[in-house]
Protein backbone atom coordinates (compact mmCIF):
# COMPACT_ATOMS: atom_id res chain seq x y z
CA UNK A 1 40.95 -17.69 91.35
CA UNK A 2 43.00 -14.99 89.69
CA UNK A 3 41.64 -11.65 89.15
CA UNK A 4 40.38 -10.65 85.61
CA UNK A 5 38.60 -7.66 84.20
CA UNK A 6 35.08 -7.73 86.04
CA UNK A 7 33.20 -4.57 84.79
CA UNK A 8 29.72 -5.14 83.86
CA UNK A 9 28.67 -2.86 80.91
CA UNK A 10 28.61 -3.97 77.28
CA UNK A 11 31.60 -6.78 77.31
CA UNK A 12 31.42 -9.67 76.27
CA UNK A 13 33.43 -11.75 78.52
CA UNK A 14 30.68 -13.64 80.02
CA UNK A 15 31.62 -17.06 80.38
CA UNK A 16 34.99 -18.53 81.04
CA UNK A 17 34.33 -22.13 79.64
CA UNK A 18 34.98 -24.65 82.22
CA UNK A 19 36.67 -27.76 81.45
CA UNK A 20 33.80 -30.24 81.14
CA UNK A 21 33.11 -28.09 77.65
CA UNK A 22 34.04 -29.48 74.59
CA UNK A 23 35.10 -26.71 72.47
CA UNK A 24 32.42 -26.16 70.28
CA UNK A 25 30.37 -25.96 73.46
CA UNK A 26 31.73 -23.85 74.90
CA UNK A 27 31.89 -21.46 71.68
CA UNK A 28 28.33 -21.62 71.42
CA UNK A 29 27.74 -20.75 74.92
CA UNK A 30 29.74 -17.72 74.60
CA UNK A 31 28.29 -16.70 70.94
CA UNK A 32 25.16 -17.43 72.31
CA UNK A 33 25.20 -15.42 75.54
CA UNK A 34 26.91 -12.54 73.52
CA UNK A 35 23.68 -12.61 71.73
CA UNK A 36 21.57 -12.02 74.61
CA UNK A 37 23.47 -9.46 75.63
CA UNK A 38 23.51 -7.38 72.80
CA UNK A 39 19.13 -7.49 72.44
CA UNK A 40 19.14 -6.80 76.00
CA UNK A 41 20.50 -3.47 74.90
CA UNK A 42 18.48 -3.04 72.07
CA UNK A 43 15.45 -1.47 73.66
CA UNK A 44 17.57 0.51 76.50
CA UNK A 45 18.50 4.20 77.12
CA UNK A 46 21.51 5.96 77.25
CA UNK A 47 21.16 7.07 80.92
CA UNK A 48 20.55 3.44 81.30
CA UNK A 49 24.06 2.34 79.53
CA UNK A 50 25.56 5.21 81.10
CA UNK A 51 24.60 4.19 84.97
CA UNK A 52 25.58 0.73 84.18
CA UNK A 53 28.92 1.74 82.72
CA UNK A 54 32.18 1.40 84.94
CA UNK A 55 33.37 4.63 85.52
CA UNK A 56 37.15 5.38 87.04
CA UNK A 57 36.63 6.77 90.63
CA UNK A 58 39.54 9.79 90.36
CA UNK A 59 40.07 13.14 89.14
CA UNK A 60 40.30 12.17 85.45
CA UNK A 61 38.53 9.02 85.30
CA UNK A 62 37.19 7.51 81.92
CA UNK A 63 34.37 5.13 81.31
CA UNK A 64 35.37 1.71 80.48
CA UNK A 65 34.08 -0.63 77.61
CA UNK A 66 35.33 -3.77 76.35
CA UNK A 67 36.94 -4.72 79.89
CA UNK A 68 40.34 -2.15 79.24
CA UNK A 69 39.36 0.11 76.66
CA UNK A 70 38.81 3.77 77.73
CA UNK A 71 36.45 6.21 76.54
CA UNK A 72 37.30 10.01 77.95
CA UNK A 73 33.90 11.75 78.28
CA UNK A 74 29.86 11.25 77.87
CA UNK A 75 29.80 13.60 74.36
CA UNK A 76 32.11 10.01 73.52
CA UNK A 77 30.60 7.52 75.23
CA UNK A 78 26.83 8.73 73.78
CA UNK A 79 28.47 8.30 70.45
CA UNK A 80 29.73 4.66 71.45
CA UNK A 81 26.25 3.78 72.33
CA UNK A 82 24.71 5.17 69.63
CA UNK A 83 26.58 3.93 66.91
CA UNK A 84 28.55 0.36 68.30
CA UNK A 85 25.76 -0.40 70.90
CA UNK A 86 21.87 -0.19 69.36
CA UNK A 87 23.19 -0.05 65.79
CA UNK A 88 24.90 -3.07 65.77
CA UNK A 89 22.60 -5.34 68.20
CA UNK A 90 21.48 -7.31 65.50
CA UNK A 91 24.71 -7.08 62.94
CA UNK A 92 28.27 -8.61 63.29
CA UNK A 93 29.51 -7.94 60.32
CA UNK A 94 30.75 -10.77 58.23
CA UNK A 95 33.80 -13.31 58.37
CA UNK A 96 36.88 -10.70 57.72
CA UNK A 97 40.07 -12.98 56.86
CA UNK A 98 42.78 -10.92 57.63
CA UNK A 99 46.81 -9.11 64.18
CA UNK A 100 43.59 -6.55 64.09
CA UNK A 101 44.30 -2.53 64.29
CA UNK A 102 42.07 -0.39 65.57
CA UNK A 103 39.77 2.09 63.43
CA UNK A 104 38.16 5.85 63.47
CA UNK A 105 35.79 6.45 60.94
CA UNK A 106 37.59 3.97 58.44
CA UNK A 107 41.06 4.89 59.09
CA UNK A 108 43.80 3.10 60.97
CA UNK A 109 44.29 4.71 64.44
CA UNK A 110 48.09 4.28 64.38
CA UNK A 111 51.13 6.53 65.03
CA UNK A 112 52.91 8.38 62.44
CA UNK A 113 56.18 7.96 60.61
CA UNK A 114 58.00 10.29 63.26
CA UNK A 115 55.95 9.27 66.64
CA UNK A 116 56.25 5.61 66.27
CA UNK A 117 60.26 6.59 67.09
CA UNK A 118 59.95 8.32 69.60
CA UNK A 119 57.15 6.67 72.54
CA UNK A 120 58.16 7.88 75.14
CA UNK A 121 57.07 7.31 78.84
CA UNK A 122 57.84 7.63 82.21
CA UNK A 123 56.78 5.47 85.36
CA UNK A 124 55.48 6.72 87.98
CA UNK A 125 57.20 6.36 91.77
CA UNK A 126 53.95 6.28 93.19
CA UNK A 127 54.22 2.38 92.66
CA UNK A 128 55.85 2.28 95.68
CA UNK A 129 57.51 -1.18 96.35
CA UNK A 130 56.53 -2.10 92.79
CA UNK A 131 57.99 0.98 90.79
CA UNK A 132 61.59 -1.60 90.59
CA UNK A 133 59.47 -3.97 88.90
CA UNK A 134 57.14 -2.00 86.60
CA UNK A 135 60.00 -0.36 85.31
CA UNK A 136 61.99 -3.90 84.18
CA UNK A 137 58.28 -5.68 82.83
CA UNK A 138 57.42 -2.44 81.05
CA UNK A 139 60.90 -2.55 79.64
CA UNK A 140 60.53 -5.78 78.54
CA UNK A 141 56.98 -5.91 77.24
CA UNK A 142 58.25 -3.07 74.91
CA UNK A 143 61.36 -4.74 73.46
CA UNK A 144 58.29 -7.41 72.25
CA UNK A 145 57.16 -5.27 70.08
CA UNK A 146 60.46 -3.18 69.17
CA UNK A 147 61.96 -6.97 68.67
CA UNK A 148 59.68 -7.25 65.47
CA UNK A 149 57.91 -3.92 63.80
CA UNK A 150 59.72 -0.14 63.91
CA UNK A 151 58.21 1.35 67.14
CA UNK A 152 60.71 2.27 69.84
CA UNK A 153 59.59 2.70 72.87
CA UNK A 154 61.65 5.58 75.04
CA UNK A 155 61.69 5.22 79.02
CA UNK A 156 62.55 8.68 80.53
CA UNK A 157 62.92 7.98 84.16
CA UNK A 158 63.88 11.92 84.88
CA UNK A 159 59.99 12.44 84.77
CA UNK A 160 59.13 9.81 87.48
CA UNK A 161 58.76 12.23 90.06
CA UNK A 162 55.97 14.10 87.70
CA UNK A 163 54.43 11.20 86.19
CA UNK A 164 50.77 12.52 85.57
CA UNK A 165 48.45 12.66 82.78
CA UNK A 166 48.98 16.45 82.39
CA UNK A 167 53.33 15.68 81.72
CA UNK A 168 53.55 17.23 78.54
CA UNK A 169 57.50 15.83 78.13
CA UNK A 170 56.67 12.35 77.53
CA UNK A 171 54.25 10.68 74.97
CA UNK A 172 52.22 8.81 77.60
CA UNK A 173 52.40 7.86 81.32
CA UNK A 174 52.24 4.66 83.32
CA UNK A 175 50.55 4.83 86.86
CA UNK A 176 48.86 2.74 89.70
CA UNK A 177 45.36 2.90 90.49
CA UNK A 178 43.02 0.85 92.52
CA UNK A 179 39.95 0.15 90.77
CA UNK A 180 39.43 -3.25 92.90
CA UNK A 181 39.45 -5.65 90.46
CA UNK A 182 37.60 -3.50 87.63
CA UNK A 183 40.52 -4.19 85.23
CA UNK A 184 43.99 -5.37 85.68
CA UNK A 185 45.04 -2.84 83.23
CA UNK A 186 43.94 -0.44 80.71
CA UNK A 187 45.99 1.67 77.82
CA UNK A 188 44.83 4.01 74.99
CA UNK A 189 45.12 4.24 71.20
CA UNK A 190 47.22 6.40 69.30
CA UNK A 191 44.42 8.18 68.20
CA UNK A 192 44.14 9.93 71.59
CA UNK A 193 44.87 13.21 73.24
CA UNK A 194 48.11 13.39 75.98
CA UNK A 195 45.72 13.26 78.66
CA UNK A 196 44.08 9.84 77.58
CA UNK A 197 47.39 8.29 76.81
CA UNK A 198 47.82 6.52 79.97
CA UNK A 199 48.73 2.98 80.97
CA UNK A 200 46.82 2.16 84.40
CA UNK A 201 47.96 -0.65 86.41
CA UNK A 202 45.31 -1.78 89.52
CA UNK A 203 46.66 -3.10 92.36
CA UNK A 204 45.32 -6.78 91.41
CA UNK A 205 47.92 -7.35 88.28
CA UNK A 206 50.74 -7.78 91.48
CA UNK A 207 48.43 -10.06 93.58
CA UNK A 208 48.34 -12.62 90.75
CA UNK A 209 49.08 -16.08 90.92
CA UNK A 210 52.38 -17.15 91.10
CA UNK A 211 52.19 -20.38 89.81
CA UNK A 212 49.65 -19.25 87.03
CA UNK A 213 51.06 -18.61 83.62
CA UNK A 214 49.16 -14.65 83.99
CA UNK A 215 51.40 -12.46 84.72
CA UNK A 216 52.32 -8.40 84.91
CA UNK A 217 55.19 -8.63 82.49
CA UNK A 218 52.08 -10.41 79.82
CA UNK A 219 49.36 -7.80 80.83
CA UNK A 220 51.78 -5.13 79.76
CA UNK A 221 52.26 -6.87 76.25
CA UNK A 222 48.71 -6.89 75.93
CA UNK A 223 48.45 -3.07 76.95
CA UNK A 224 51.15 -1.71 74.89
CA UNK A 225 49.45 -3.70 72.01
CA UNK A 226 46.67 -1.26 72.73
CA UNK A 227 49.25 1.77 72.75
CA UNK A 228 50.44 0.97 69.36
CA UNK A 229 46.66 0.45 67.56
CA UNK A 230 46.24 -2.92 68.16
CA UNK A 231 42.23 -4.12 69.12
CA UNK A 232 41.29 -7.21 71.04
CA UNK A 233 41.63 -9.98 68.13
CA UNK A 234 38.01 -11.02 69.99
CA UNK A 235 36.69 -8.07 68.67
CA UNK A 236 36.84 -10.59 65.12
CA UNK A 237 33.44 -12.38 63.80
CA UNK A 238 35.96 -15.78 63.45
CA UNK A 239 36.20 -15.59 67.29
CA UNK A 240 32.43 -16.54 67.98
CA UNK A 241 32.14 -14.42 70.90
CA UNK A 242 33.34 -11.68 73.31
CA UNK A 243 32.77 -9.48 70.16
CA UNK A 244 32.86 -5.81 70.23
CA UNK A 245 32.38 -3.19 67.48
CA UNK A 246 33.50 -2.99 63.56
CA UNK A 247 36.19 -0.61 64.35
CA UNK A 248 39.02 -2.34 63.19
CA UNK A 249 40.73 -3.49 59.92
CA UNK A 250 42.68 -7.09 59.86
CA UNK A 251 46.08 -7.26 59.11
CA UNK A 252 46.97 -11.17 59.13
CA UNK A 253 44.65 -14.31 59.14
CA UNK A 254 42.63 -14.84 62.41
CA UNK A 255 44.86 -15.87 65.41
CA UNK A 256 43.06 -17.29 68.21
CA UNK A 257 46.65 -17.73 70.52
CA UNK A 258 47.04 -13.97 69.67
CA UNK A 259 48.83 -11.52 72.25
CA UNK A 260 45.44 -9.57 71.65
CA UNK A 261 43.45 -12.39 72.29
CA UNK A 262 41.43 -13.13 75.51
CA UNK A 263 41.83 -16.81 76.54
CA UNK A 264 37.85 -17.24 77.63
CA UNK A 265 36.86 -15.57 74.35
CA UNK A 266 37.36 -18.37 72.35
CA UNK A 267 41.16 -17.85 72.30
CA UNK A 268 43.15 -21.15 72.67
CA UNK A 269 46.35 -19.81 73.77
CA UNK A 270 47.05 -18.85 77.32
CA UNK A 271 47.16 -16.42 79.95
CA UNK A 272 50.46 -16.17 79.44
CA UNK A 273 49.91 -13.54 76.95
CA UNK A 274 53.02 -13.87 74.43
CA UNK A 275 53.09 -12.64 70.77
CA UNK A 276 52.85 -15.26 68.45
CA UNK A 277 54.39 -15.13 64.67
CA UNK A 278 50.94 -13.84 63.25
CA UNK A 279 51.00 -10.95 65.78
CA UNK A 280 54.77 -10.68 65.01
CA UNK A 281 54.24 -10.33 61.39
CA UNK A 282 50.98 -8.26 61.77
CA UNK A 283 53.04 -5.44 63.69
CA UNK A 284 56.08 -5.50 61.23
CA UNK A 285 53.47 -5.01 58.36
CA UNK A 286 51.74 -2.06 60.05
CA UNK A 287 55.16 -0.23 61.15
CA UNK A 288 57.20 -2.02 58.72
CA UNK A 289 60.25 -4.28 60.49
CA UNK A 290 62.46 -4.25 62.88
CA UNK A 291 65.92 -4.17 62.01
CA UNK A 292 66.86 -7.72 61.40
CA UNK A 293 63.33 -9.09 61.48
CA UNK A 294 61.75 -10.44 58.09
CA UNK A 295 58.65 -10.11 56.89
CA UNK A 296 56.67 -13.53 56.28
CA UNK A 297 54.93 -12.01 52.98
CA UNK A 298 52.38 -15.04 52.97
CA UNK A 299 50.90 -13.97 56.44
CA UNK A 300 50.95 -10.51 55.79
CA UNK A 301 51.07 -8.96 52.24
CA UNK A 302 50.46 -5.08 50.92
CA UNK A 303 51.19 -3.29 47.82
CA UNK A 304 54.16 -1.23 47.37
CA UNK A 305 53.44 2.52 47.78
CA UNK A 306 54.28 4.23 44.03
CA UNK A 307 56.77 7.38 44.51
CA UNK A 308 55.15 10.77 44.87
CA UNK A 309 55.87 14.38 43.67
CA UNK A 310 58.17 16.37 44.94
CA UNK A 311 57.71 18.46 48.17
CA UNK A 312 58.59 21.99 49.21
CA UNK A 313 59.17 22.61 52.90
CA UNK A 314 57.14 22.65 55.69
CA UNK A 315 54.19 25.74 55.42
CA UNK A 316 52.09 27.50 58.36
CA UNK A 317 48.98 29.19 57.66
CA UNK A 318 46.95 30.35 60.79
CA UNK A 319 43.72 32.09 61.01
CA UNK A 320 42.54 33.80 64.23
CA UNK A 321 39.12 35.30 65.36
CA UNK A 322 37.72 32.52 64.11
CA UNK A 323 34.16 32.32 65.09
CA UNK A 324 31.33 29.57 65.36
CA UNK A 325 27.08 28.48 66.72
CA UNK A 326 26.20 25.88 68.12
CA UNK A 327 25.34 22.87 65.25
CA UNK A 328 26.94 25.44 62.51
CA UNK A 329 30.12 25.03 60.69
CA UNK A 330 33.19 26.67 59.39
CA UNK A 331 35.56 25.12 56.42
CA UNK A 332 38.93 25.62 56.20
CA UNK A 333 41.02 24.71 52.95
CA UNK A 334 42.04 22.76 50.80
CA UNK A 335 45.70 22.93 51.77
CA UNK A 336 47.84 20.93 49.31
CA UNK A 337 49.93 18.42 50.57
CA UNK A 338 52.29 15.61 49.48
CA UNK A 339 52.03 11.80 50.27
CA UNK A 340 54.61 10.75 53.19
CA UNK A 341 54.89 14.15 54.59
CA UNK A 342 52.96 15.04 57.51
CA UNK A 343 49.95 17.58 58.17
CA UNK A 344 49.51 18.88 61.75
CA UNK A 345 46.21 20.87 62.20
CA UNK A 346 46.00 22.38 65.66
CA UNK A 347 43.09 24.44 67.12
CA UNK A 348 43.41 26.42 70.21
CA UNK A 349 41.00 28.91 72.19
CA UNK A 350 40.99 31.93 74.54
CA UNK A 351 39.36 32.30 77.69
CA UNK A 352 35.84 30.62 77.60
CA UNK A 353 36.22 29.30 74.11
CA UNK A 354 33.25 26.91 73.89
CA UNK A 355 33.33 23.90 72.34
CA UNK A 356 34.06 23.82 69.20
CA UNK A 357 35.02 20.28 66.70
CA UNK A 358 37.64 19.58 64.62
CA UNK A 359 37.57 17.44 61.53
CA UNK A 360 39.72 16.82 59.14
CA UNK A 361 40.00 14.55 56.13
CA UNK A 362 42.15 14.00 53.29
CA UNK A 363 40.80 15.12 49.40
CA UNK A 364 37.40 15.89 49.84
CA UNK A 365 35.41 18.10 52.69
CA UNK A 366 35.06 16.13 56.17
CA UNK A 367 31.72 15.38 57.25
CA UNK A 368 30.17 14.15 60.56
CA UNK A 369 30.66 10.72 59.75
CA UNK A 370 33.31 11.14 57.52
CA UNK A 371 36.88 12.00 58.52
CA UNK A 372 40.63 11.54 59.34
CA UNK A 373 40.62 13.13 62.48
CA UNK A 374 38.22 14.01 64.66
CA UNK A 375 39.40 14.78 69.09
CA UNK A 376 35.99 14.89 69.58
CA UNK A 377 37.31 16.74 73.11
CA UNK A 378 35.70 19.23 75.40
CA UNK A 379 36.73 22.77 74.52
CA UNK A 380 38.62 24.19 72.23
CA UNK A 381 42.01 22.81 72.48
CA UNK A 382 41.89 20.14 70.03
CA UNK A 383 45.32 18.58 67.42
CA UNK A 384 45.61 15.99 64.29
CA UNK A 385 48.76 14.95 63.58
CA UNK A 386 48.63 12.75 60.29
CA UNK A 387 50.96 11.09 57.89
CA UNK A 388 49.42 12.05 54.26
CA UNK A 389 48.49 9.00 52.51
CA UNK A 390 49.65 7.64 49.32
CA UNK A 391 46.81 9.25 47.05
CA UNK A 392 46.82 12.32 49.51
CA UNK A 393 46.79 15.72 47.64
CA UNK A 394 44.98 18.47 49.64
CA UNK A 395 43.95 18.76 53.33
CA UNK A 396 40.41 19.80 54.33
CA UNK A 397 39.48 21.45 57.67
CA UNK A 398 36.21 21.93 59.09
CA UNK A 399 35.09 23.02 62.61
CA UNK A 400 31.70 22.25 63.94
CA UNK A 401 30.09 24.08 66.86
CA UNK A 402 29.08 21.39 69.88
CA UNK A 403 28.35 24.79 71.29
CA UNK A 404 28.70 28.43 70.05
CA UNK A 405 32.56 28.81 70.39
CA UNK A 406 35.99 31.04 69.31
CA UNK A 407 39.09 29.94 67.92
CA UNK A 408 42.25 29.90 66.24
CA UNK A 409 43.03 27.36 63.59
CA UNK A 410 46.95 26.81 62.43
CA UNK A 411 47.40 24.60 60.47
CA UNK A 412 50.99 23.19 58.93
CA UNK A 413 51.30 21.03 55.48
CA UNK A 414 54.26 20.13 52.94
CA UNK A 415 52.96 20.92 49.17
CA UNK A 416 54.39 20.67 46.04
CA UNK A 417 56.65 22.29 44.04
């Protein structure tokens, strides 16, 4: 039997329907047993979740939800359970008919104008016999996705030697781990810090099958889907099961043979794992197309984005000494800004800063359950990087004391004329 994601905690791939299921059997099995798991929850602790959740066994390690999705700390994964475990036990949120990207706080976790050029990544030598072949499947699992939407992914083999989570010269890093059987693989969103953005490859995704159709050269598809935004299309109400959380917008109609798709979750492609003309479209609309790749407009359709004033040049403001309790706050703003340009906020402490929160949100003051951006880290050193949308006009910046912290705040905006 080939390996596949067994963790335990809240995911909802609980069943892979046998053959003697009819299809609509073994839908309801899976909806139904999705079911049960979520009430089982419903009456449950954190420090219960939290024991029961997977946790990576090395210097580093993140809790993992959803079979391959990561979450970096508790202060995170006490939010996940509070908010996408016993709030939404008895909800699934209704039939959405429109690929799937992935969400924080209402807006699309994706990368920028300028990033989405320039992913780079190195691979780390520490895959021993297999570093030959990681580096040829990661190759091609990225010219997928360069083959239809405007990301380019960048290999830089010069950082092999020093490919770690802390390499600040490369956008994210791909290294082995042993995890026995936990996942096959797990990746990051763009939303994430440098040290999250890491593609982790057990040793069980090069003991597969070879006569199966799953393969490495697939899982990394699936992964770098992950890189560039994209949620498990399971995570969809149309599915009928292995559902997840409501953190996620639709971008084409529901595709069950989906890249994104899990096969036992009510997919009906294959473990094969291959991007199919929904996902293909889906991607270009998000990133807009590769050269020589057209858009099919009735699968995927938004409005054109009007022109907007002109812009000055890039502006810094900083503030230092900056100063904050525990549970208190500190607004920054509004910095003027110009739709298409980019905003980079970027806080940064001393020695024994605290641990202080950034938010930030476009036109109006962010709250704690309303933002653009929000690291949510530990510490002080926390960055948001955002393109400025098309009714952008002004930046706001608040910080929030997890605990009674010091900081400096720069931040760096485009206004108008």
């Amino acid at each position: 039997m080939l390996p596949v994601p067994k963790s335990t905690q809240l995911h909802y791939q609980l069943l892979t329907v046998g053959p003697k299921n009819s299809p609509d059997q073994g839908k309801q099995i899976l909806s139904d047993n999705a079911t049960q798991k979520r009430n089982e929850w419903k009456n449950k602790t954190f420090d219960e979740f939290k024991v029961q959740t997977y946790k990576e066994p090395f210097e580093g390690g993140k809790y993992i939800v959803n079979g391959d999705t990561p979450i970096l700390n508790q202060k995170l994964l006490q939010e996940f359970f509070e908010t996408r475990i016993k709030e939404s036990t008895n909800s699934r949120g209704g039939v959405r008919t429109k690929l799937t990207v992935h969400q924080v706080n209402g807006q699309d976790a994706v990368w920028n104008s300028v990033e989405k050029q320039q992913l780079t990544y190195c691979v780390s030598k520490t895959f021993g016999a297999n570093y030959e072949k990681m580096k040829s499947d990661m190759e091609a699992a990225g010219n997928a996705w360069e083959g239809v939407a405007a990301v380019n992914f960048i290999y830089v083999g010069g950082e092999d030697d020093s490919c770690t989570a802390s390499n600040p010269n490369v956008v994210f890093d791909v290294r082995p781990v042993n995890v026995n059987g936990q996942y096959l693989a797990r990746a990051f969103f763009p939303n994430e810090q440098r040290s999250s953005r890491n593609v982790l490859v057990d040793n069980s995704s090069f003991q597969l099958d070879p006569n199966g159709k799953l393969s490495l050269r697939g899982i990394l598809r699936h992964e770098l889907g992950h890189t560039i935004g994209f949620r498990h299309e399971h995570t969809r109400p149309d599915s009928g099961a292995c559902f997840e959380d409501n953190n996620w917008r639709p971008l084409t109609s529901y595709d069950a043979f989906s890249v994104m798709h899990y096969p036992q979750c009510n997919g009906k492609g294959d473990w094969a794992l291959t991007l199919t003309n929904i996902d293909n479209n889906g991607a270009a609309c998000l990133y807009g197309p590769a050269q020589g790749f057209t858009i099919d407009t009735s699968i995927c359709q938004g409005p054109e984005e009007p022109p907007g004033p002109i812009a000055c040049g890039p502006k810094t403001e900083t503030v230092v000494g900056q100063s904050v309790a525990k549970n208190a706050e500190q607004t920054y703003g509004p910095f003027v800004v110009v739709p298409g340009t980019l905003v980079e906020v970027v806080m940064h402490g001393e020695a024994n800063p605290g641990d202080p929160d950034l938010y930030v949100r476009f036109n109006q003051d962010p709250t704690t359950t309303a933002y653009d951006c929000r690291p949510y880290l530990s510490g002080a050193e926390e960055k948001c990087v955002l393109d400025v949308p098309t009714n952008g006009t002004a930046v706001h910046v608040k910080v929030r004391g997890y605990s009674a912290a010091h900081f400096n705040l720069t931040v760096t905006h485009t206004p108008t004329h």
